[in-house]
C-alpha atoms as a PDB file:
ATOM      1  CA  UNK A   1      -7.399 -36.174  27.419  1.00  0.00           C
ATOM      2  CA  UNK A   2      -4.303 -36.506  25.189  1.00  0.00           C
ATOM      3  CA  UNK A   3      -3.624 -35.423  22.044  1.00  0.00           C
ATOM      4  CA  UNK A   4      -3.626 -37.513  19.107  1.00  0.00           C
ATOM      5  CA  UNK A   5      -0.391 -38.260  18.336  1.00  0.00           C
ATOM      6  CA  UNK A   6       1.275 -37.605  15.118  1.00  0.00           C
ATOM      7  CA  UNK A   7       1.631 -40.759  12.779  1.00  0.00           C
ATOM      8  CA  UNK A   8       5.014 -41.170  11.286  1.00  0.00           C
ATOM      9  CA  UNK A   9       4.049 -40.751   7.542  1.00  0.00           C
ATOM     10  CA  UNK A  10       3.040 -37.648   8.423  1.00  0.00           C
ATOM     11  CA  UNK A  11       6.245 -36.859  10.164  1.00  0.00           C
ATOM     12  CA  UNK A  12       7.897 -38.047   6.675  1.00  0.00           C
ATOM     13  CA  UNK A  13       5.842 -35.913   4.401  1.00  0.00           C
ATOM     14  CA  UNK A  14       6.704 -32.950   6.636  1.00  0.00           C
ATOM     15  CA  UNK A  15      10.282 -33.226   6.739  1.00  0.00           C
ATOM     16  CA  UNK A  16       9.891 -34.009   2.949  1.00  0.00           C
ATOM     17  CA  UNK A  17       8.442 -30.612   2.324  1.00  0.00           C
ATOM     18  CA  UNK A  18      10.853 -28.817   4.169  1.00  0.00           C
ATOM     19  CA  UNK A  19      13.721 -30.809   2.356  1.00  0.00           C
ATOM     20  CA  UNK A  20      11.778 -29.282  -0.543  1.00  0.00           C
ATOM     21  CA  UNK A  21      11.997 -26.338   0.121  1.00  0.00           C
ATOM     22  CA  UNK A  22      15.547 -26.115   1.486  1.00  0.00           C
ATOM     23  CA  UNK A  23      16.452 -27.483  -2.230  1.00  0.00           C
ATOM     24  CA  UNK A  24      16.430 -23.608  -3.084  1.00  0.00           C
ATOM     25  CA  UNK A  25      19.633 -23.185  -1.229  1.00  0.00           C
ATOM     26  CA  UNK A  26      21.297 -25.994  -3.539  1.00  0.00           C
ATOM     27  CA  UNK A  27      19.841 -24.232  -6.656  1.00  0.00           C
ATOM     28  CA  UNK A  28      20.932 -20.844  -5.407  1.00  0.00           C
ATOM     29  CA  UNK A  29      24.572 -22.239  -5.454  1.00  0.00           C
ATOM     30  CA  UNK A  30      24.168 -23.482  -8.645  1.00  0.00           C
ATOM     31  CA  UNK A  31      23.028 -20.790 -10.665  1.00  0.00           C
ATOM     32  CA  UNK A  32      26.061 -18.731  -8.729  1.00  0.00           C
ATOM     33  CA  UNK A  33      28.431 -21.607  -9.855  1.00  0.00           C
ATOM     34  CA  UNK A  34      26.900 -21.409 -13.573  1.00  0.00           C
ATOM     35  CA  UNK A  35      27.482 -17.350 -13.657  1.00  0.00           C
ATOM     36  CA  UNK A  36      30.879 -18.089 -12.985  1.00  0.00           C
ATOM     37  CA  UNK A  37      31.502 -19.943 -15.352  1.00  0.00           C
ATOM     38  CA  UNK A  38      29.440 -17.903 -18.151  1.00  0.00           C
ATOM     39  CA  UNK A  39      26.716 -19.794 -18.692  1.00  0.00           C
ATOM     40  CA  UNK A  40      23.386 -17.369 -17.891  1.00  0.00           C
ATOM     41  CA  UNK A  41      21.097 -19.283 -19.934  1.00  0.00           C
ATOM     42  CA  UNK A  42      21.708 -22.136 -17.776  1.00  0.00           C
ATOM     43  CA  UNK A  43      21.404 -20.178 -14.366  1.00  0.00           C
ATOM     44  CA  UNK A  44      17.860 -18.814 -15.982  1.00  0.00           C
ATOM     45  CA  UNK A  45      16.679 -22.238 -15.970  1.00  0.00           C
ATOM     46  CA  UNK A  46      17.556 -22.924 -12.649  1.00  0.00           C
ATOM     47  CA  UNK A  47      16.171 -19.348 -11.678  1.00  0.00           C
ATOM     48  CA  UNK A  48      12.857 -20.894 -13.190  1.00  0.00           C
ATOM     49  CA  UNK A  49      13.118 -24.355 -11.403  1.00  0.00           C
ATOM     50  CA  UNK A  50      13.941 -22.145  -8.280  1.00  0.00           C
ATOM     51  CA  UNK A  51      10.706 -20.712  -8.801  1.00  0.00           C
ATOM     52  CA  UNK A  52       8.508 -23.513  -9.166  1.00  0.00           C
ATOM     53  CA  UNK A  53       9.824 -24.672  -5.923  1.00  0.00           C
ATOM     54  CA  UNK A  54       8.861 -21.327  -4.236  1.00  0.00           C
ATOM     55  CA  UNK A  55       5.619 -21.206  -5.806  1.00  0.00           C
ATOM     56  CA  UNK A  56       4.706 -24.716  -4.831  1.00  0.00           C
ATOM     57  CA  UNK A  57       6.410 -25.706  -1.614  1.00  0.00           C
ATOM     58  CA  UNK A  58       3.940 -23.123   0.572  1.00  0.00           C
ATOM     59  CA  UNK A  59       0.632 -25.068  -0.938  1.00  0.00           C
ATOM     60  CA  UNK A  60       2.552 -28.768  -0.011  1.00  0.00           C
ATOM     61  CA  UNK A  61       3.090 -27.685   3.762  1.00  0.00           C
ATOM     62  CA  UNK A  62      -0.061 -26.124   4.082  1.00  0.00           C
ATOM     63  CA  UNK A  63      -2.197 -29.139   2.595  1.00  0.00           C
ATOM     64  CA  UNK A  64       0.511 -31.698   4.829  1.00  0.00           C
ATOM     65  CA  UNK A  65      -0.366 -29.166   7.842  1.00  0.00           C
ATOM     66  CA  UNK A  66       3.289 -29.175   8.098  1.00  0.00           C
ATOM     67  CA  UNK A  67       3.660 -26.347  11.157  1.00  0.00           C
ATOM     68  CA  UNK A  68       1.416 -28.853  12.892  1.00  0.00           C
ATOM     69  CA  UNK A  69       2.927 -32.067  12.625  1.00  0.00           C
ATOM     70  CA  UNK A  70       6.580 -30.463  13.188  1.00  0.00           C
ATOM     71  CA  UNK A  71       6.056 -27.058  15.075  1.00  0.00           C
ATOM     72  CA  UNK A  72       9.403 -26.985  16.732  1.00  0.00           C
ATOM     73  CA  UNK A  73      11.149 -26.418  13.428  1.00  0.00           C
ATOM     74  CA  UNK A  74      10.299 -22.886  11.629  1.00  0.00           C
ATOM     75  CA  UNK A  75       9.699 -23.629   8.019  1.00  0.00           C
ATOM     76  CA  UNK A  76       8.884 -19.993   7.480  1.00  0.00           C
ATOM     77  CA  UNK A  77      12.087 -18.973   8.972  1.00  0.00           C
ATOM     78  CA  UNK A  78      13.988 -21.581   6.182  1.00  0.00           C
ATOM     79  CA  UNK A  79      11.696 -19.779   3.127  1.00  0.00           C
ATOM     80  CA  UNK A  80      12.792 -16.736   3.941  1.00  0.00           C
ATOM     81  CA  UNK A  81      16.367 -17.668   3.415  1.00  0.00           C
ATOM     82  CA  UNK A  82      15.603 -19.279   0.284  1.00  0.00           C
ATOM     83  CA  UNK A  83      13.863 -17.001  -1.144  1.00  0.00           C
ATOM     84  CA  UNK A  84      16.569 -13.784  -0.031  1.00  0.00           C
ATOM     85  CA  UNK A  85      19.275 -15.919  -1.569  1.00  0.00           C
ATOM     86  CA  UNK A  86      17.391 -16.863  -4.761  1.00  0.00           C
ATOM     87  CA  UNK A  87      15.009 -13.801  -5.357  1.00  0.00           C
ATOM     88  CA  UNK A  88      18.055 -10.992  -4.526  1.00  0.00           C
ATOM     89  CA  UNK A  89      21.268 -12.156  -3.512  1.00  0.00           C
ATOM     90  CA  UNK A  90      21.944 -14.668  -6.404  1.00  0.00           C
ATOM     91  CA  UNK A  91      19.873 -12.154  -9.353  1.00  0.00           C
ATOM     92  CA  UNK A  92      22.550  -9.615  -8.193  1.00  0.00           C
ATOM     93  CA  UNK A  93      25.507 -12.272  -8.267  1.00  0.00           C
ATOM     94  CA  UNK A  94      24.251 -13.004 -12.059  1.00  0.00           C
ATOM     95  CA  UNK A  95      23.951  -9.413 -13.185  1.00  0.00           C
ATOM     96  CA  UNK A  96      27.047  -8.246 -11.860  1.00  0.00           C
ATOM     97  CA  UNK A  97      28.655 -11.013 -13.822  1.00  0.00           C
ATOM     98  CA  UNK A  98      27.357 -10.060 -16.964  1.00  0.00           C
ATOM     99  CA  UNK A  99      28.054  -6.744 -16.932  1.00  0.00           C
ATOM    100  CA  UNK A 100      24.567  -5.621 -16.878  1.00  0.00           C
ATOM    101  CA  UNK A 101      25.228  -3.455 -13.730  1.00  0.00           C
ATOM    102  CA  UNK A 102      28.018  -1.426 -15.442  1.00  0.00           C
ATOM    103  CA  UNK A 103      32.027  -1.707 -13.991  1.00  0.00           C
ATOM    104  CA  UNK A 104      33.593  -0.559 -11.426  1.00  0.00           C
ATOM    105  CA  UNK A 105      32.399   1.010  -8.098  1.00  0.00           C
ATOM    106  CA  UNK A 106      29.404   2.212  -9.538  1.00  0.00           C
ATOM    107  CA  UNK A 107      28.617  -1.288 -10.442  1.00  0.00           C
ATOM    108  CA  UNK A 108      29.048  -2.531  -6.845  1.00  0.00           C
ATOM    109  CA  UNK A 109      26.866  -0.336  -5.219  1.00  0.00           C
ATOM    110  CA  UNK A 110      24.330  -0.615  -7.846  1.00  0.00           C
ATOM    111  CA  UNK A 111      24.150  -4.205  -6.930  1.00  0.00           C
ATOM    112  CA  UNK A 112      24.170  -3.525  -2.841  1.00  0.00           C
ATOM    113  CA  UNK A 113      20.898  -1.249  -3.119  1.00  0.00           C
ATOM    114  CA  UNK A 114      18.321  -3.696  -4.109  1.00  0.00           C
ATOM    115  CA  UNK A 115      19.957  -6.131  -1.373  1.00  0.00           C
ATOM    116  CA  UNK A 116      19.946  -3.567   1.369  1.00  0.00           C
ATOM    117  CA  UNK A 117      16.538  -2.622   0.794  1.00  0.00           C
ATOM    118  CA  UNK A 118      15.619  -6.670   0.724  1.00  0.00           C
ATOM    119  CA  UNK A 119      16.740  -7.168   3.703  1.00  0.00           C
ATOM    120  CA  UNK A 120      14.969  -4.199   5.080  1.00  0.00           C
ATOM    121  CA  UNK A 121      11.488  -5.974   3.783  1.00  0.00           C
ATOM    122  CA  UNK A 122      12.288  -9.648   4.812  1.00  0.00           C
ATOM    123  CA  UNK A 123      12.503  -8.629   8.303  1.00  0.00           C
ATOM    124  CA  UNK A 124       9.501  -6.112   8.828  1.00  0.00           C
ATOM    125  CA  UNK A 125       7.083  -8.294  10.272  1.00  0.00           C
ATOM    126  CA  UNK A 126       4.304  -6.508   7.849  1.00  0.00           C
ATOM    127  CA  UNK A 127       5.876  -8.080   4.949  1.00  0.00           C
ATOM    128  CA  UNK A 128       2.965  -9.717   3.906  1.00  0.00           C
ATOM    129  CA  UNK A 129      -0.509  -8.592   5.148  1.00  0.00           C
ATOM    130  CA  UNK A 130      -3.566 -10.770   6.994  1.00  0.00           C
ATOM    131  CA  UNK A 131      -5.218 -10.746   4.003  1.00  0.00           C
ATOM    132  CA  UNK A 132      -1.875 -12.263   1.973  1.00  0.00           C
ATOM    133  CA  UNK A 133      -0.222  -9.183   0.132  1.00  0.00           C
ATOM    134  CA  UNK A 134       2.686  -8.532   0.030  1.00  0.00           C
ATOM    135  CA  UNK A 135       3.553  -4.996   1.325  1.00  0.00           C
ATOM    136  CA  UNK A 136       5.977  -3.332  -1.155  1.00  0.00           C
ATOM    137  CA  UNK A 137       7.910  -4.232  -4.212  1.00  0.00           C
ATOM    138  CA  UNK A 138       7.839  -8.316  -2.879  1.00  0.00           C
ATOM    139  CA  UNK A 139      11.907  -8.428  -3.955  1.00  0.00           C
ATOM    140  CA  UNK A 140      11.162  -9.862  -7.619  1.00  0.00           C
ATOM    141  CA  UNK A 141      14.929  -9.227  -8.367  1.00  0.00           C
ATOM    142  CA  UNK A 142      14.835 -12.813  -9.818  1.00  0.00           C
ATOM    143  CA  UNK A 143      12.291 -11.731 -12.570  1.00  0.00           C
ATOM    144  CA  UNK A 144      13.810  -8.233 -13.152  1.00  0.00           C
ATOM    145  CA  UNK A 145      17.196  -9.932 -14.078  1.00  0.00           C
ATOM    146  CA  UNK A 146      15.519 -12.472 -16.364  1.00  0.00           C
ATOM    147  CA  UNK A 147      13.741  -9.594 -18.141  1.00  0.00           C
ATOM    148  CA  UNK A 148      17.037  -7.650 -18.130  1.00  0.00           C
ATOM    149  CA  UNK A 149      18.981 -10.507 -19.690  1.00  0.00           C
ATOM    150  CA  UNK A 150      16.334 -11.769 -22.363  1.00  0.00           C
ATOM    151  CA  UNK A 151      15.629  -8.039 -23.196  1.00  0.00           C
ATOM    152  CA  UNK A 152      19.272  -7.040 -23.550  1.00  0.00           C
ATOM    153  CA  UNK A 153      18.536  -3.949 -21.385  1.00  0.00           C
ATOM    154  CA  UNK A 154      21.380  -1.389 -21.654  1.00  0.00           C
ATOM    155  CA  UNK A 155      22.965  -0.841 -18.103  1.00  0.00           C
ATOM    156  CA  UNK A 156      21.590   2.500 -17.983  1.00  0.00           C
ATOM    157  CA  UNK A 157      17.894   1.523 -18.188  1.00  0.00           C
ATOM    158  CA  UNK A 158      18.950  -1.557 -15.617  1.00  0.00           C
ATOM    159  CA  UNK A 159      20.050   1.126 -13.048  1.00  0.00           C
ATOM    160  CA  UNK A 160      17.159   2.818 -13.455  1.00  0.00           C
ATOM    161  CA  UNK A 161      14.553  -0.327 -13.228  1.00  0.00           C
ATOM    162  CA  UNK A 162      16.946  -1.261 -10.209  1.00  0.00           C
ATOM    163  CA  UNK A 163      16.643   1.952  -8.503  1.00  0.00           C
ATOM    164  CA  UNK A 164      13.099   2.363  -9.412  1.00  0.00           C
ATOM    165  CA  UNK A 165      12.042  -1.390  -7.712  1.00  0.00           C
ATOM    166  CA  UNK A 166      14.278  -0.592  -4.596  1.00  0.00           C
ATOM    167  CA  UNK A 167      12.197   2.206  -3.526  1.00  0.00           C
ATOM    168  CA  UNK A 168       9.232   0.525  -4.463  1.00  0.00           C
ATOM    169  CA  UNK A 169      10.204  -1.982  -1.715  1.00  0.00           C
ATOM    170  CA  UNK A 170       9.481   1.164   0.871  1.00  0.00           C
ATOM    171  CA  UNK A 171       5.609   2.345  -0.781  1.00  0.00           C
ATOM    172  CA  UNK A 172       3.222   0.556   0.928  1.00  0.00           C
ATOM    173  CA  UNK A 173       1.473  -1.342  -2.098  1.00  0.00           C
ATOM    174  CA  UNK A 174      -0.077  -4.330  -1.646  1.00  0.00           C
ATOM    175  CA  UNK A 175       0.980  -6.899  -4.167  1.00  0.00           C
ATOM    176  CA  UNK A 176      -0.715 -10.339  -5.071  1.00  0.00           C
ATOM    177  CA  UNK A 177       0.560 -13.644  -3.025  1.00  0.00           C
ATOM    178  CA  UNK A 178      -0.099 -15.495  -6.385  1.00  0.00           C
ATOM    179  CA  UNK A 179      -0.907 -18.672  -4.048  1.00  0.00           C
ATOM    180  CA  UNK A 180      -2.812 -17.391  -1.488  1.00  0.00           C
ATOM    181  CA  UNK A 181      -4.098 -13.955  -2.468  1.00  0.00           C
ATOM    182  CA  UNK A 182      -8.078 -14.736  -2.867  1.00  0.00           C
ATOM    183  CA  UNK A 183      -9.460 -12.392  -5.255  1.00  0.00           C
ATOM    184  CA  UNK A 184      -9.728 -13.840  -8.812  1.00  0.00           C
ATOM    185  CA  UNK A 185      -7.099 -16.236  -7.119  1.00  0.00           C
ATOM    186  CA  UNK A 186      -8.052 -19.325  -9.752  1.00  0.00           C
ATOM    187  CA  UNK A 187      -7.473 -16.876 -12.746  1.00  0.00           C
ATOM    188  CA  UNK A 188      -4.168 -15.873 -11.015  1.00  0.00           C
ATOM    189  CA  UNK A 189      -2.787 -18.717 -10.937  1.00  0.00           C
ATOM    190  CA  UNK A 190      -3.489 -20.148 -14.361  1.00  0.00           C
ATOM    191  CA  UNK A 191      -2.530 -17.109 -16.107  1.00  0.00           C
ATOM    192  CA  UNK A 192       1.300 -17.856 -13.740  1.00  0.00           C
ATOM    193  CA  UNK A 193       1.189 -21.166 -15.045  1.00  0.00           C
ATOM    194  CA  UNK A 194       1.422 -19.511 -18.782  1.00  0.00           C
ATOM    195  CA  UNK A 195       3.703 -16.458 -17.578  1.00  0.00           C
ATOM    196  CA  UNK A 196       5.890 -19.743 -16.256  1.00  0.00           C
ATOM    197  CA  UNK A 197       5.637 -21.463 -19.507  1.00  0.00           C
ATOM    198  CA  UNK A 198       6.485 -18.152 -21.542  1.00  0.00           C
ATOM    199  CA  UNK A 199       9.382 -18.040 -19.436  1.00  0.00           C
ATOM    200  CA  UNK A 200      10.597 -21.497 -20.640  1.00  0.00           C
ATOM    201  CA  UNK A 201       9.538 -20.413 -23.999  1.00  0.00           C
ATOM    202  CA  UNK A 202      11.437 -17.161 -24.472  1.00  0.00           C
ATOM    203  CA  UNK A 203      14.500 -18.943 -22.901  1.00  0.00           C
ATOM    204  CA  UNK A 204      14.847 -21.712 -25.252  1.00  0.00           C
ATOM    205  CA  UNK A 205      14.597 -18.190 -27.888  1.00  0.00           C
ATOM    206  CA  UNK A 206      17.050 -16.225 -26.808  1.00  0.00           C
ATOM    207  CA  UNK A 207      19.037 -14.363 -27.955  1.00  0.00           C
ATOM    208  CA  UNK A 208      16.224 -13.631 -30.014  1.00  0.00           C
ATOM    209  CA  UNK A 209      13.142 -13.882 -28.317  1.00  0.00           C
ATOM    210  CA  UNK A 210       9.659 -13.714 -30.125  1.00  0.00           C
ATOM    211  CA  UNK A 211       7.190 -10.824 -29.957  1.00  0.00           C
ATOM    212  CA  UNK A 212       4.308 -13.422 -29.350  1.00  0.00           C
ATOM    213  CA  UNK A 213       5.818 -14.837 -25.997  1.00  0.00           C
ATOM    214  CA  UNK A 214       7.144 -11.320 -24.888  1.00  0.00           C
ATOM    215  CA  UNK A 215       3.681 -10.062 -25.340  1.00  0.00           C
ATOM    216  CA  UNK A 216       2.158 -13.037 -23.550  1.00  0.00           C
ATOM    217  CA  UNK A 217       4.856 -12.755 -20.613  1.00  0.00           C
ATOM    218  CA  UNK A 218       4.421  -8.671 -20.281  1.00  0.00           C
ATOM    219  CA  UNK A 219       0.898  -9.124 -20.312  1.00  0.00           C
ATOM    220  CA  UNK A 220       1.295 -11.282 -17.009  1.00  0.00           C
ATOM    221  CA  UNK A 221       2.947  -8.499 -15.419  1.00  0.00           C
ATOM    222  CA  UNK A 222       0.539  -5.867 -16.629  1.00  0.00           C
ATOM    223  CA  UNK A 223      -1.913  -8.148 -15.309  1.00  0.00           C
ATOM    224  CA  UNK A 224      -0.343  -8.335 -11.847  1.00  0.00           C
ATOM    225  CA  UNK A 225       0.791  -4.685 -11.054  1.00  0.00           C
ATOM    226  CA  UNK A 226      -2.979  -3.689 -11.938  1.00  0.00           C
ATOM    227  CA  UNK A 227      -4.490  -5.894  -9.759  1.00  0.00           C
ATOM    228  CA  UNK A 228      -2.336  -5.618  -7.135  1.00  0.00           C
ATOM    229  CA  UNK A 229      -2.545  -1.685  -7.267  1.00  0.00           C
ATOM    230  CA  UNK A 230      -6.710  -2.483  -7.611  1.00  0.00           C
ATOM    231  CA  UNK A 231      -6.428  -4.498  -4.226  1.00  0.00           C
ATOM    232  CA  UNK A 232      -4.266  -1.581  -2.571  1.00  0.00           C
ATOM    233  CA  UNK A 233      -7.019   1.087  -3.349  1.00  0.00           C
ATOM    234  CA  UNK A 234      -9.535  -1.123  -2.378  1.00  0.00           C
ATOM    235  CA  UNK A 235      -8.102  -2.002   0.882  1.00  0.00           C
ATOM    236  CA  UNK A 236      -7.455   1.846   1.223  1.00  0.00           C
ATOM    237  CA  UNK A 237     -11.348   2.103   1.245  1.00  0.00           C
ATOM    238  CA  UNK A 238     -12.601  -0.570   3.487  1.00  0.00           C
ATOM    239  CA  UNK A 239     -11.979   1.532   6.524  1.00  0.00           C
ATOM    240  CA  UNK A 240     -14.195   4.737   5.586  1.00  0.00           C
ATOM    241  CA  UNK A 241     -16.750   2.007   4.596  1.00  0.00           C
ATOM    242  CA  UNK A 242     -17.413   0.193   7.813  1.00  0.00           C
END
């Protein structure tokens, strides 16, 4: 007995998806080619369209059973590029360029550390647990520099939020996989379609954002660390349990 073979549309729709995703890289360049040229607002926005693509692309190949259809190519392999170039290496590129790292030397290795200790987590192959954590700070550098730019953090509290999330990226803490993490997974994701939307929102304010939307966007992450520390000490008691 042979296997069924593969139809072409679904050959198409894979390929599709992982053109989709790939389109990270592109966006990556871009918001590197807008912080050269001054224009952070406009890198933020494609920070945010980078991010839709992240959050979305993983729930396209999984519905199109994309590692089926084309299993000789390694779609995981491409995210992780995409995601090390848009959720470190290019937040670094933008804060460095506005200043928000300090000058000089002390500048340049305040912008190596978080991308050292990225690279560390993208290649343990722990990174993200069976039951779809991620283990340590997941490399939000993307979101730290958006919060750092819209907040008009002084480059003393940005080397110590820096510092703070790369060691974070070494404690083994469990955080939420917004798209595949299964506990209160619906509410998750709505309330990261408003965090997403508060993003837009607070970006179309600056420089002066509104309390409302900075409440509603801190919220989210208050939200997020607590349930993700919840799931860590919960996990921590399964074992004693069985």
């Amino acid at each position: 007995m042979t296997d069924t073979p593969t139809s072409r549309g679904a050959v198409v729709a894979a390929w599709l998806v992982h053109v989709y995703t790939a389109a990270g890289v592109a966006l990556a360049l871009l918001i590197v080619m807008a912080a050269w040229h001054g224009d952070t607002v406009r890198a933020l926005w494609l920070g945010l369209a980078a991010l839709v693509v992240d959050g979305t692309d993983g729930m396209l190949a999984r519905r199109l059973r994309v590692k089926r259809v084309v299993p000789w190519f390694d779609g995981a392999m491409l995210d992780n590029i995409v995601d090390y170039l848009t959720y470190a290496f290019v937040p670094m590129v933008l804060l460095w360029s506005t200043g928000y790292l300090g000058t000089g030397t002390s500048a340049t290795v305040l912008g190596i550390i978080p991308l050292m200790a990225s690279a560390y987590q993208f290649c343990r192959v722990d990174a993200k647990t069976e039951d779809h954590l991620f283990l340590g700070f997941p490399s939000y550098w993307n979101i730290v520099a958006f919060y750092v730019i819209v907040l008009n953090l002084p480059p003393a509290t940005v080397t110590v939020l820096l510092l703070v999330c790369a060691v974070l990226v070494f404690v083994p803490v469990g955080y939420v996989y917004p798209s595949r993490t299964t506990t209160l997974r619906t509410l998750t994701l709505v309330l990261t379609a408003v965090w997403l939307l508060s993003y837009a929102v607070l970006l179309r304010e600056v420089p002066s954002p509104s309390d409302t939307w900075l409440v509603v966007s801190v919220a989210y992450v208050v939200y997020y660390v607590a349930l993700s520390i919840w799931l860590t000490a919960r996990r921590g008691r399964q074992p004693a349990l069985s």
